[in-house]
C-alpha atoms as a PDB file:
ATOM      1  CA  UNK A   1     140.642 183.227 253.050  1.00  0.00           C
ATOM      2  CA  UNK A   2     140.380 181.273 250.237  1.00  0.00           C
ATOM      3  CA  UNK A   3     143.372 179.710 248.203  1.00  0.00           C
ATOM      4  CA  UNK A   4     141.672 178.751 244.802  1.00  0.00           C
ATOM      5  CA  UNK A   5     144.774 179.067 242.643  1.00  0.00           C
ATOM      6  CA  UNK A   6     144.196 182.301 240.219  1.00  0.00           C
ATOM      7  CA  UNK A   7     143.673 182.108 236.667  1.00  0.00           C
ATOM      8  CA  UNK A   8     145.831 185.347 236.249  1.00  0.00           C
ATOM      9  CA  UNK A   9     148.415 186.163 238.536  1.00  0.00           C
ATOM     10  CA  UNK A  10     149.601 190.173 239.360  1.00  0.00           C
ATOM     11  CA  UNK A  11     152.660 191.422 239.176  1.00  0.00           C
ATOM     12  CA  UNK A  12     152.685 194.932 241.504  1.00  0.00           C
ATOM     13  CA  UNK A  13     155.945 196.864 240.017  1.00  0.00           C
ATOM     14  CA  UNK A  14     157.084 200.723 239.744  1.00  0.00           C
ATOM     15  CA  UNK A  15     155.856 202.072 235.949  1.00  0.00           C
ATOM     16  CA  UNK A  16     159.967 201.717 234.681  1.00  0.00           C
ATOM     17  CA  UNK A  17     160.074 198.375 236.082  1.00  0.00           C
ATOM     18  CA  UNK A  18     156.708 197.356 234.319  1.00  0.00           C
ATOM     19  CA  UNK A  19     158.032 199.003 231.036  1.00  0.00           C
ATOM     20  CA  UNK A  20     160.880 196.148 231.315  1.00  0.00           C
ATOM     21  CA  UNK A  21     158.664 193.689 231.964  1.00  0.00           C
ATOM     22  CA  UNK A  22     156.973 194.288 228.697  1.00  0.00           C
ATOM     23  CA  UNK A  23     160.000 195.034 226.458  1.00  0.00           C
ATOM     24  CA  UNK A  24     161.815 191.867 227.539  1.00  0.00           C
ATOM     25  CA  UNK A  25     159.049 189.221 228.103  1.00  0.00           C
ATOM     26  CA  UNK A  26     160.329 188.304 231.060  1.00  0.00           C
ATOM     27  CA  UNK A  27     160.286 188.517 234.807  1.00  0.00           C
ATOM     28  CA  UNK A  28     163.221 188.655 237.659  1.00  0.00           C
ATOM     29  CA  UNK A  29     162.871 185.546 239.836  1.00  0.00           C
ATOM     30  CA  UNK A  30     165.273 185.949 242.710  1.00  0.00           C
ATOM     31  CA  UNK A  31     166.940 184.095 245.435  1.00  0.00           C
ATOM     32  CA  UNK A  32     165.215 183.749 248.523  1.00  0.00           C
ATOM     33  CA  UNK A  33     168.412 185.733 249.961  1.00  0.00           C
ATOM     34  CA  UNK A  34     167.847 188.702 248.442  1.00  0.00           C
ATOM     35  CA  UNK A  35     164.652 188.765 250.787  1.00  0.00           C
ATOM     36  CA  UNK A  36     165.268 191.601 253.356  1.00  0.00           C
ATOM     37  CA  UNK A  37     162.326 191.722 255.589  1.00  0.00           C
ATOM     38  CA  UNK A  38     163.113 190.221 258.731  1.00  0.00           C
ATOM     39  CA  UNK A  39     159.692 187.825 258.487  1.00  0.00           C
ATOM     40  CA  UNK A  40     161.654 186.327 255.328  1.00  0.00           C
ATOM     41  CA  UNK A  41     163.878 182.973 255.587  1.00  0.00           C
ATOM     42  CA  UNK A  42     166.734 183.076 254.145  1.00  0.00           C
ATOM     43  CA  UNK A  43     170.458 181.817 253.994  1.00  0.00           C
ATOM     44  CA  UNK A  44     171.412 184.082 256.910  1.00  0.00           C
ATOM     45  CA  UNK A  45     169.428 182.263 259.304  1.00  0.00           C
ATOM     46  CA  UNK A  46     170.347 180.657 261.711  1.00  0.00           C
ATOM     47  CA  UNK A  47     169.316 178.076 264.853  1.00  0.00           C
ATOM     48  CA  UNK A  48     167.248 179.891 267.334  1.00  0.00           C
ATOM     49  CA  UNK A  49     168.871 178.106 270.384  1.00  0.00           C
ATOM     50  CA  UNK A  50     172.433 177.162 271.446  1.00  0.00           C
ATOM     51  CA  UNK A  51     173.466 173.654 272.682  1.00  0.00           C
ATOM     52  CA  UNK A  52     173.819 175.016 276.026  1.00  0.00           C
ATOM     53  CA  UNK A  53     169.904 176.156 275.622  1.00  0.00           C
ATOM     54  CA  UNK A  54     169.280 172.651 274.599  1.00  0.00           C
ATOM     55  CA  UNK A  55     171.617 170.767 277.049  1.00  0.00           C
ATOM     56  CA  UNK A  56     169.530 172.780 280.310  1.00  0.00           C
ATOM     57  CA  UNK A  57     166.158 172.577 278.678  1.00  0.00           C
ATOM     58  CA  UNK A  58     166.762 168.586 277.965  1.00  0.00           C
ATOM     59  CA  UNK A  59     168.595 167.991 281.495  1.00  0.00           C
ATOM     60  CA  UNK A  60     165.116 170.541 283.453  1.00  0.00           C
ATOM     61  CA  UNK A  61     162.709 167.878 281.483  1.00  0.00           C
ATOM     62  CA  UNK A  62     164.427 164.191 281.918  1.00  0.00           C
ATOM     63  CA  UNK A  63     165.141 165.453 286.027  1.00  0.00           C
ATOM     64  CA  UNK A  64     161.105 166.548 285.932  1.00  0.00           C
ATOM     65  CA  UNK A  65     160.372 162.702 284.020  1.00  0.00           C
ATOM     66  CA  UNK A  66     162.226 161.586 287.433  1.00  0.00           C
ATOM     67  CA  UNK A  67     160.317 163.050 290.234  1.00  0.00           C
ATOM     68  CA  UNK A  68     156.863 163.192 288.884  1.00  0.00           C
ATOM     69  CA  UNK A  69     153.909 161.346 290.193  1.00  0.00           C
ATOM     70  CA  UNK A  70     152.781 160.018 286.319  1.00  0.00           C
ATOM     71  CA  UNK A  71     155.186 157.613 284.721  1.00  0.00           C
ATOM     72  CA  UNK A  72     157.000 157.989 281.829  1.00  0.00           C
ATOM     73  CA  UNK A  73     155.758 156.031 278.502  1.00  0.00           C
ATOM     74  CA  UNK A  74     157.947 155.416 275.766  1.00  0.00           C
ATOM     75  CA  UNK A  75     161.086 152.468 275.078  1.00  0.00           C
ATOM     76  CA  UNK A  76     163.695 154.558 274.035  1.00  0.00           C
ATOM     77  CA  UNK A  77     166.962 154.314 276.239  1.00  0.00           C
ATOM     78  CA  UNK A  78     166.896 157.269 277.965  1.00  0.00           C
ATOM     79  CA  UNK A  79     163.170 156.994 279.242  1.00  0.00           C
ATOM     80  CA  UNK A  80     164.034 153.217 279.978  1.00  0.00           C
ATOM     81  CA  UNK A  81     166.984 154.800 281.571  1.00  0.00           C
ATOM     82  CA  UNK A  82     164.700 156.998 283.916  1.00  0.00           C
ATOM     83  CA  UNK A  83     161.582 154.821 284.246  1.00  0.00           C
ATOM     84  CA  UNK A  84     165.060 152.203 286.089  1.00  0.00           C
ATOM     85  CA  UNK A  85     166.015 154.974 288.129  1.00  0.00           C
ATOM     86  CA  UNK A  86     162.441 155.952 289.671  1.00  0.00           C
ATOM     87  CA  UNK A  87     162.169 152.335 290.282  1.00  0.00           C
ATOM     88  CA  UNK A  88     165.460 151.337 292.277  1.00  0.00           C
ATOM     89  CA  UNK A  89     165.059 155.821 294.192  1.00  0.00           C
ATOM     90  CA  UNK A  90     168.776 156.383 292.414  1.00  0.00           C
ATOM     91  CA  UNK A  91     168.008 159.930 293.523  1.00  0.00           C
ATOM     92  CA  UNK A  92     167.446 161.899 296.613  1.00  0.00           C
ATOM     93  CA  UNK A  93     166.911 164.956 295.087  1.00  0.00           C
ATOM     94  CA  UNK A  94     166.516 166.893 291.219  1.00  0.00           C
ATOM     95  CA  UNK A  95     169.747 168.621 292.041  1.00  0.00           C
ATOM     96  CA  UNK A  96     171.296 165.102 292.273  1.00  0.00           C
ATOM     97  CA  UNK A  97     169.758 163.867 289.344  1.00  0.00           C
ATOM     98  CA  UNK A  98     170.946 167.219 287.196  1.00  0.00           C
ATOM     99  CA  UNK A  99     174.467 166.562 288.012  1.00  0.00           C
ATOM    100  CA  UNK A 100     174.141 163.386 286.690  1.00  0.00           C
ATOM    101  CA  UNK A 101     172.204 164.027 283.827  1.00  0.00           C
ATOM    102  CA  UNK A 102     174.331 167.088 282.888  1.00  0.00           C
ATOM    103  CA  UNK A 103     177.097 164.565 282.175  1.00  0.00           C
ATOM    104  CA  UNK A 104     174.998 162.049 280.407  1.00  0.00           C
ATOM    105  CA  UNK A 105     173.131 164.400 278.392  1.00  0.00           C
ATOM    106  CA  UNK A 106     175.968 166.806 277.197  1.00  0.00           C
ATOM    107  CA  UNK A 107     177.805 163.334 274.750  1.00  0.00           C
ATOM    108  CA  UNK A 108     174.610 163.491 273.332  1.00  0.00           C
ATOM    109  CA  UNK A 109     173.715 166.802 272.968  1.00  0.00           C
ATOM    110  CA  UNK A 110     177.420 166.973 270.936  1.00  0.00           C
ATOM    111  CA  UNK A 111     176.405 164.874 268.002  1.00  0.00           C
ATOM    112  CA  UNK A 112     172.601 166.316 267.776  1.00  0.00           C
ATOM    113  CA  UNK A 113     174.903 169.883 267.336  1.00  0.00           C
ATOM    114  CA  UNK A 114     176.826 168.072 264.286  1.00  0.00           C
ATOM    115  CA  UNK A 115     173.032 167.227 263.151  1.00  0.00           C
ATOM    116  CA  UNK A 116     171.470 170.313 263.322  1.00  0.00           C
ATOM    117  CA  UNK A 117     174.684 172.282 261.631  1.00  0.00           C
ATOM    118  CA  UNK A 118     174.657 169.562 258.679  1.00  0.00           C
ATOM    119  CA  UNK A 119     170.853 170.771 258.579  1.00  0.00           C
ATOM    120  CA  UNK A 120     171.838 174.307 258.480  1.00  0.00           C
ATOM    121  CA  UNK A 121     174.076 173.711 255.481  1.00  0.00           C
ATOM    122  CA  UNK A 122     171.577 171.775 253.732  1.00  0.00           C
ATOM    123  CA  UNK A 123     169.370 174.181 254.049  1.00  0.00           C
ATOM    124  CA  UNK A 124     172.029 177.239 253.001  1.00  0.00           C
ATOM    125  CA  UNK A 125     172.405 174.978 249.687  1.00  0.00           C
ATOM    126  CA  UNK A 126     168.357 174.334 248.755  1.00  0.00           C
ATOM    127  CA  UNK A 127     168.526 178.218 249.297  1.00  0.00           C
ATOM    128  CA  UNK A 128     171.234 178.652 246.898  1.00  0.00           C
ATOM    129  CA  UNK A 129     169.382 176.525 244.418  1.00  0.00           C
ATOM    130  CA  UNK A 130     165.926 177.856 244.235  1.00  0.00           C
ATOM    131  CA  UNK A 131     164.155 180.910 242.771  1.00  0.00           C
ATOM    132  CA  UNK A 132     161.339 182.265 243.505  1.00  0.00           C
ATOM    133  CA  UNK A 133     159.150 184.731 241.919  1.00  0.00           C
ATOM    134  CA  UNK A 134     156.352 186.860 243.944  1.00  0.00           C
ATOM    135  CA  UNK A 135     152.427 187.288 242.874  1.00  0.00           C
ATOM    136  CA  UNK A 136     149.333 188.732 244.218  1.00  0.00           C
ATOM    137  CA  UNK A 137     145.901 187.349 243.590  1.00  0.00           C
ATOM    138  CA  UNK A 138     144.206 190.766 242.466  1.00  0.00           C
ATOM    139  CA  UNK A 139     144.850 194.317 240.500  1.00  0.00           C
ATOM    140  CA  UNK A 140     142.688 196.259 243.299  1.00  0.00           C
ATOM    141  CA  UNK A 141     144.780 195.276 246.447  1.00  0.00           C
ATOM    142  CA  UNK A 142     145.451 198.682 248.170  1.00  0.00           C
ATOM    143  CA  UNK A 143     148.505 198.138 250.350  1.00  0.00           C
ATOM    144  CA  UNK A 144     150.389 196.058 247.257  1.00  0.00           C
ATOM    145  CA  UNK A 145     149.676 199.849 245.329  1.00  0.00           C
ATOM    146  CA  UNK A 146     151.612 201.516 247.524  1.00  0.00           C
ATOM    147  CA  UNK A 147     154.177 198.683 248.762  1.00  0.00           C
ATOM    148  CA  UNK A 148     155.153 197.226 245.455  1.00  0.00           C
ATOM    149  CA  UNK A 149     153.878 199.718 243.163  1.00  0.00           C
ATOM    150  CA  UNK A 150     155.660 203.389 244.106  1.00  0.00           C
ATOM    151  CA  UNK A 151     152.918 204.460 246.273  1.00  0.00           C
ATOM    152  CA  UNK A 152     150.345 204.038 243.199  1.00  0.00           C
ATOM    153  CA  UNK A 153     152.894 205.416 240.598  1.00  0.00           C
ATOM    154  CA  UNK A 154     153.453 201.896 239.237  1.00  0.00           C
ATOM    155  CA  UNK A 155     151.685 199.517 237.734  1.00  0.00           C
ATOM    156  CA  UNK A 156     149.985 195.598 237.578  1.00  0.00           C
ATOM    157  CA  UNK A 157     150.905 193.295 235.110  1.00  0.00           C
ATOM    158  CA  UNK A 158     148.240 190.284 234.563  1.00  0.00           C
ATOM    159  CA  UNK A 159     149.946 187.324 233.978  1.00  0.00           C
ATOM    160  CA  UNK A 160     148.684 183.664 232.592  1.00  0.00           C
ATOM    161  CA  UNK A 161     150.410 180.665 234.722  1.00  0.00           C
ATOM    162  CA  UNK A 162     151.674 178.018 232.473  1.00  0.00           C
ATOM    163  CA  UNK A 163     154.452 175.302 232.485  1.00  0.00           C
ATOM    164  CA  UNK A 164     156.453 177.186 230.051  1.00  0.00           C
ATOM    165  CA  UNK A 165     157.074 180.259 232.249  1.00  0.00           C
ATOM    166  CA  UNK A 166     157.377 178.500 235.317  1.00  0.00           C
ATOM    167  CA  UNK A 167     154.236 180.014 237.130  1.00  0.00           C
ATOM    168  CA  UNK A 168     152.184 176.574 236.860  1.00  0.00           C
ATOM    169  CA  UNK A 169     154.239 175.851 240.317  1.00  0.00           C
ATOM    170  CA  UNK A 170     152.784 179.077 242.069  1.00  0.00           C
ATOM    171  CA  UNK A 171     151.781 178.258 245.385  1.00  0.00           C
ATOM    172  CA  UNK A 172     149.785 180.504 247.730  1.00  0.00           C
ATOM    173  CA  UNK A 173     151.659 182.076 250.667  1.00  0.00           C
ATOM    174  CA  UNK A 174     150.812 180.847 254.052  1.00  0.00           C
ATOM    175  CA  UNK A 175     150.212 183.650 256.829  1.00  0.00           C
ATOM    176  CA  UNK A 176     150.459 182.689 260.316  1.00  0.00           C
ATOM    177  CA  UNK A 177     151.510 183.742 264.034  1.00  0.00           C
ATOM    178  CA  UNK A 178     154.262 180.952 263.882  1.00  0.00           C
ATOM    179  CA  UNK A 179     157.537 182.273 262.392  1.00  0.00           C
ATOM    180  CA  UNK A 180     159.081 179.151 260.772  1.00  0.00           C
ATOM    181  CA  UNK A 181     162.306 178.142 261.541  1.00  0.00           C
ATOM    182  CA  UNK A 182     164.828 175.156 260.847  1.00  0.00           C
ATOM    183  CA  UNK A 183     164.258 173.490 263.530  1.00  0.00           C
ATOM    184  CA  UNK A 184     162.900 174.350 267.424  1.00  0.00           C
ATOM    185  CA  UNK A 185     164.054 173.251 271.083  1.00  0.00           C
ATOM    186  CA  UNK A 186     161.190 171.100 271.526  1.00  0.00           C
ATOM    187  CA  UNK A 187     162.112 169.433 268.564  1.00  0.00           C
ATOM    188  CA  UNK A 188     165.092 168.363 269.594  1.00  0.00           C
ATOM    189  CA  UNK A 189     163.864 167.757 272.612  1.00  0.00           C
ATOM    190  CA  UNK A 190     161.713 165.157 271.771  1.00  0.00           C
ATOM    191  CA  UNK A 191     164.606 163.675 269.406  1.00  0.00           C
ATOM    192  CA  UNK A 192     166.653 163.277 272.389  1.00  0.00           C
ATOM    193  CA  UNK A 193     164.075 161.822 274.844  1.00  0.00           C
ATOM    194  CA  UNK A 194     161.339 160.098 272.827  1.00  0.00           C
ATOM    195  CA  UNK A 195     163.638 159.697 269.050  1.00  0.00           C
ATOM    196  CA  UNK A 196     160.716 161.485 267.456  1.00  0.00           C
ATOM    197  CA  UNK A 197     161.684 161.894 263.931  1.00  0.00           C
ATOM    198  CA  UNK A 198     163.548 164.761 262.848  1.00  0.00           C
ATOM    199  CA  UNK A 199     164.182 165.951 259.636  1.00  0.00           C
ATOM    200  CA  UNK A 200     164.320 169.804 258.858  1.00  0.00           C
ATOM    201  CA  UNK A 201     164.714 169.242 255.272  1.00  0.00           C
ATOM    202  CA  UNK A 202     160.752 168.256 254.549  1.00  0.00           C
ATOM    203  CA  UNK A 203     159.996 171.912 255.389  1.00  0.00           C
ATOM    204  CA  UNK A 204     162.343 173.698 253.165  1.00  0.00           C
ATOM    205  CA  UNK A 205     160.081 174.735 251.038  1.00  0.00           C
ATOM    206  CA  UNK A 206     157.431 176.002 252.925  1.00  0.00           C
ATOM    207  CA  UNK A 207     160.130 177.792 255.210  1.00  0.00           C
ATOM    208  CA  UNK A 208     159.833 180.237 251.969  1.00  0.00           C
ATOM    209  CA  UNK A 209     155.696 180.114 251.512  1.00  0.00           C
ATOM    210  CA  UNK A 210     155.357 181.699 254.820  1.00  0.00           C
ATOM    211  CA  UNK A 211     155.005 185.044 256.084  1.00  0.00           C
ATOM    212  CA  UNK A 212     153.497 186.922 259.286  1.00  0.00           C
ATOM    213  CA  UNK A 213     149.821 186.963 259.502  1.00  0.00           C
ATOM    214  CA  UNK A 214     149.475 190.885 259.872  1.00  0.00           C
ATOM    215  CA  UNK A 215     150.479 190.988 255.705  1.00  0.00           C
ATOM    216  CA  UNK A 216     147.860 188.364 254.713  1.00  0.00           C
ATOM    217  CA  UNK A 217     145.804 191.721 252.963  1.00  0.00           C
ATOM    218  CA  UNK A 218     148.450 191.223 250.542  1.00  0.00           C
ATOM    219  CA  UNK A 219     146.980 187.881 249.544  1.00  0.00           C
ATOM    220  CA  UNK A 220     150.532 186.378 247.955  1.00  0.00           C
ATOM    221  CA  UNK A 221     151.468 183.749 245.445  1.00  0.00           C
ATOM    222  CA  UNK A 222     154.700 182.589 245.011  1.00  0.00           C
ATOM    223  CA  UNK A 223     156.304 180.168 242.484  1.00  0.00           C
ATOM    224  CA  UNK A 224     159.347 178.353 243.428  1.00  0.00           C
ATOM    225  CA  UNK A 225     161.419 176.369 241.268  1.00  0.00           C
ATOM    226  CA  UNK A 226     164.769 174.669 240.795  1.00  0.00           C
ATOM    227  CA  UNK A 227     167.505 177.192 239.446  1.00  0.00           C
ATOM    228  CA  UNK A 228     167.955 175.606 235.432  1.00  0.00           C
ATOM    229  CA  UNK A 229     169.541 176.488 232.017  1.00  0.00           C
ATOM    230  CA  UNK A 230     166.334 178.113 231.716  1.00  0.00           C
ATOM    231  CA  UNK A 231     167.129 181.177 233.676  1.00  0.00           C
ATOM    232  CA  UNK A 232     169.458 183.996 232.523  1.00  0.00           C
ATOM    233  CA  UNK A 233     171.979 185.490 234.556  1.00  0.00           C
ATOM    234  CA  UNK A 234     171.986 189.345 235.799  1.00  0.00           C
ATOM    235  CA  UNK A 235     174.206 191.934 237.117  1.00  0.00           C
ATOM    236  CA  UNK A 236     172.469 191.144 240.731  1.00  0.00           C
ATOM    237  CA  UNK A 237     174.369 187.243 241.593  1.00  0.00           C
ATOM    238  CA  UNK A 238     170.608 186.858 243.808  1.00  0.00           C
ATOM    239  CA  UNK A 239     168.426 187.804 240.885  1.00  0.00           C
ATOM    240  CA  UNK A 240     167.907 186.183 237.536  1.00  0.00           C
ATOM    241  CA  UNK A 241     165.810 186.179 234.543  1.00  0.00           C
ATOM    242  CA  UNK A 242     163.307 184.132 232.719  1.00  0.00           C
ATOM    243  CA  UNK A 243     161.263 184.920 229.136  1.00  0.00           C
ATOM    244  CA  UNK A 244     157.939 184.367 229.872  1.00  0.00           C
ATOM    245  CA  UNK A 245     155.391 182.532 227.711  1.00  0.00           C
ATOM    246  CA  UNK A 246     154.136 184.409 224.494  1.00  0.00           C
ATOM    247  CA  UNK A 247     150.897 186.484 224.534  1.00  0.00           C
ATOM    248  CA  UNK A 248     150.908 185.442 228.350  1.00  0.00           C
ATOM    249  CA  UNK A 249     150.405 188.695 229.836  1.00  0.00           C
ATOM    250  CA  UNK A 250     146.824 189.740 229.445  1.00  0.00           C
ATOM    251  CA  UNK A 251     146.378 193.058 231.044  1.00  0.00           C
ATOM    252  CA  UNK A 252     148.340 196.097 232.198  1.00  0.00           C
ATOM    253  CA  UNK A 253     146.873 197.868 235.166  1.00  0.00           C
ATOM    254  CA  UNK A 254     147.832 201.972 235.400  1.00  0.00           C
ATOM    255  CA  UNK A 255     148.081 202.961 239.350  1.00  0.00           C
ATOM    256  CA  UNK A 256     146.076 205.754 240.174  1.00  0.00           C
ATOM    257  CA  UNK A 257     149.014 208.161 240.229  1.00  0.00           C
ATOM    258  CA  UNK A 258     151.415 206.859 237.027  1.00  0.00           C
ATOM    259  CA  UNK A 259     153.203 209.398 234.831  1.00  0.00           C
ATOM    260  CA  UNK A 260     151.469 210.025 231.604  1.00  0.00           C
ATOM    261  CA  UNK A 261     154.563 209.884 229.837  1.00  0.00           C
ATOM    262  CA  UNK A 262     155.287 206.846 231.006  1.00  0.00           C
ATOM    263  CA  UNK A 263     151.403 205.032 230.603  1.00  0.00           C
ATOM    264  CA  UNK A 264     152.112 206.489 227.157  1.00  0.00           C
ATOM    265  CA  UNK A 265     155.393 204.842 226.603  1.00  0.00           C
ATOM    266  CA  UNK A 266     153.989 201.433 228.484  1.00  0.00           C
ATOM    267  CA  UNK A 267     151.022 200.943 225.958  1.00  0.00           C
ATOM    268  CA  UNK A 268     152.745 201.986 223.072  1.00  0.00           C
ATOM    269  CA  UNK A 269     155.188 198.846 223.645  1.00  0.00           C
ATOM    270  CA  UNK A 270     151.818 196.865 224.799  1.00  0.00           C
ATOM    271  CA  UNK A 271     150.816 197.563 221.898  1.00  0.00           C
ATOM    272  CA  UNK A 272     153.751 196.327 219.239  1.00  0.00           C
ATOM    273  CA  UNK A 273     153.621 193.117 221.067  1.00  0.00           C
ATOM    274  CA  UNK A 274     152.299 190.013 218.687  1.00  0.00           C
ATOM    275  CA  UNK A 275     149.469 189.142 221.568  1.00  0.00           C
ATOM    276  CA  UNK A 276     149.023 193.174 222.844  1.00  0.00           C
ATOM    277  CA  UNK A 277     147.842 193.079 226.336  1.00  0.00           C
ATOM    278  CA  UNK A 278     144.202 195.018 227.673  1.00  0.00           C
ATOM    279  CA  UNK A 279     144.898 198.546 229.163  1.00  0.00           C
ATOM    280  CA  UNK A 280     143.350 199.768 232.585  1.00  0.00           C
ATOM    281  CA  UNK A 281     143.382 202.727 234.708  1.00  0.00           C
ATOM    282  CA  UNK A 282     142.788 202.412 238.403  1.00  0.00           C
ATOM    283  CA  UNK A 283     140.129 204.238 239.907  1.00  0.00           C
ATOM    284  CA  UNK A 284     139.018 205.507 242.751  1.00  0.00           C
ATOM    285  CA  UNK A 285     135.461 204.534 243.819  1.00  0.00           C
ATOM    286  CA  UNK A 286     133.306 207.337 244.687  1.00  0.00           C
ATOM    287  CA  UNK A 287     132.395 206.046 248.358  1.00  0.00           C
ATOM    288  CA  UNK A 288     134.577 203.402 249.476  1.00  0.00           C
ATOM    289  CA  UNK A 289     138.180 202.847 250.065  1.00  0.00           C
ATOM    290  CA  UNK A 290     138.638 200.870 247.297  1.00  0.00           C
ATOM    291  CA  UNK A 291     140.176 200.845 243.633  1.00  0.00           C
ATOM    292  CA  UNK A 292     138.157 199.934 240.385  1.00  0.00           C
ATOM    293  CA  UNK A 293     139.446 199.372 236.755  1.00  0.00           C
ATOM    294  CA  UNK A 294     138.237 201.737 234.129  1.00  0.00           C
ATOM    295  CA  UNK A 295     139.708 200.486 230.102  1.00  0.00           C
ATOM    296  CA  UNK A 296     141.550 202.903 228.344  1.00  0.00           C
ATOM    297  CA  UNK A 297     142.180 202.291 224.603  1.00  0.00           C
END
């Protein structure tokens, strides 16, 4: 799929929604923990594994490091640690090692906890400070129509990116099999044995470009951007506003099922604007699944 950045970007919302869109300017950007699909990161979530999880999964690998044929490579102190115990036989058996181990490990299992939950807050606070504000590469996207756009009651607003309304920092959505997370066992894993760098922080961002592969039809842009004087507060403490540039929305899109009263009432405050937008009515084609803009004056 390609991820050539669009020259217009959509904005799927229901026809009362849309009309607010074009009366005001501007656009909702919201925080990423007003997200309530599941698949979304947020500031709710949490560490996918307890230090007990880690503790037993760190103590099953350094006692298999022990007894395996292949020695281990690396100079940090705990494979230096086991490379001097193969060599002098400290251990008759993996159950003697674990015991052992157990004790060793758990001091240091401790402070990576202390690491992980100062990662945690971290990232509860980059949350916190971020908005975000969600696109779609195309008007003729069927499953956008009926997610984001009342079941084809709604409509699509065109939108030009620019740096004065933020959208110049749209980035496409990345779909994938791999559900992100903060950080993962064999991670920390690897901290512990090998000191592998760790630092949770670098992802952040894409933690909140990423969503399950099975919605990639939806084809997704998303602009992300520090929380500023720019933005005006709402009602909603996760949502807030932002005028968007002059003249920069180009076209209004009219779902196949929208209220005439309400296309009416759309256009007519289309049209009053300084830089009025084009006007479209989804079609349907005449042999294919598929929708295709018609202009309407």
């Amino acid at each position: 799929m390609t991820t050539e950045r669009p020259k217009q970007l959509i904005k799927y919302a229901s026809a009362d929604a849309g009309l607010e869109i074009l009366r005001s300017q501007s656009l909702w950007w919201s925080s990423p923990n007003a997200y309530t699909s599941p698949f979304e990161m947020n500031g709710r979530c949490g560490i996918a594994f307890s230090s007990k999880e880690l503790l037993n999964a760190t103590v099953k690998l350094a006692t298999t490091l022990i007894f395996q044929d292949e020695r281990p490579q690396g100079q940090t102190p705990l494979i230096s640690a086991i490379n001097r115990w193969r060599d002098e036989r400290r251990f008759n058996s993996p159950e003697e090692a674990r015991v052992v181990l157990q004790d060793l490990l758990a001091k240091m299992v401790a402070q990576k906890e202390e690491q992980v939950h100062a990662s945690l807050q971290k990232w509860q606070l980059f949350v916190e400070s971020v908005r975000t504000c969600c696109f779609s590469a195309a008007a003729d996207i069927l499953g956008n129509w009926d997610k984001y756009a009342e079941q084809h009651q709604g409509i699509a607003v065109s939108i030009t990116p620019d740096s004065e309304n933020g959208l110049d920092q749209m980035q496409a959505v990345k779909y994938t099999r791999v559900r992100p997370q903060l950080t993962t066992l064999k991670e920390q894993i690897n901290q512990l044995l090998y000191n592998e760098a760790v630092n949770p922080s670098q992802r952040f961002p894409k933690n909140l470009l990423t969503k399950p592969e099975h919605l990639s039809d939806e084809r997704e842009w998303r602009a992300l951007v520090p929380k500023n004087v720019s933005f005006r507060k709402t009602h909603d403490s996760n949502r807030d506003e932002k005028a968007l540039t002059p003249g920069s929305i180009k076209a209004v899109y009219f779902g196949i099922a929208c209220d005439e009263a309400k296309r009416r009432a759309i256009m007519a405050v289309g049209k009053a604007l300084e830089t009025p937008p084009k006007f479209f009515q989804m079609t349907l084609a005449k042999e294919q699944f598929k929708l295709e803009p018609v202009a309407v004056e």
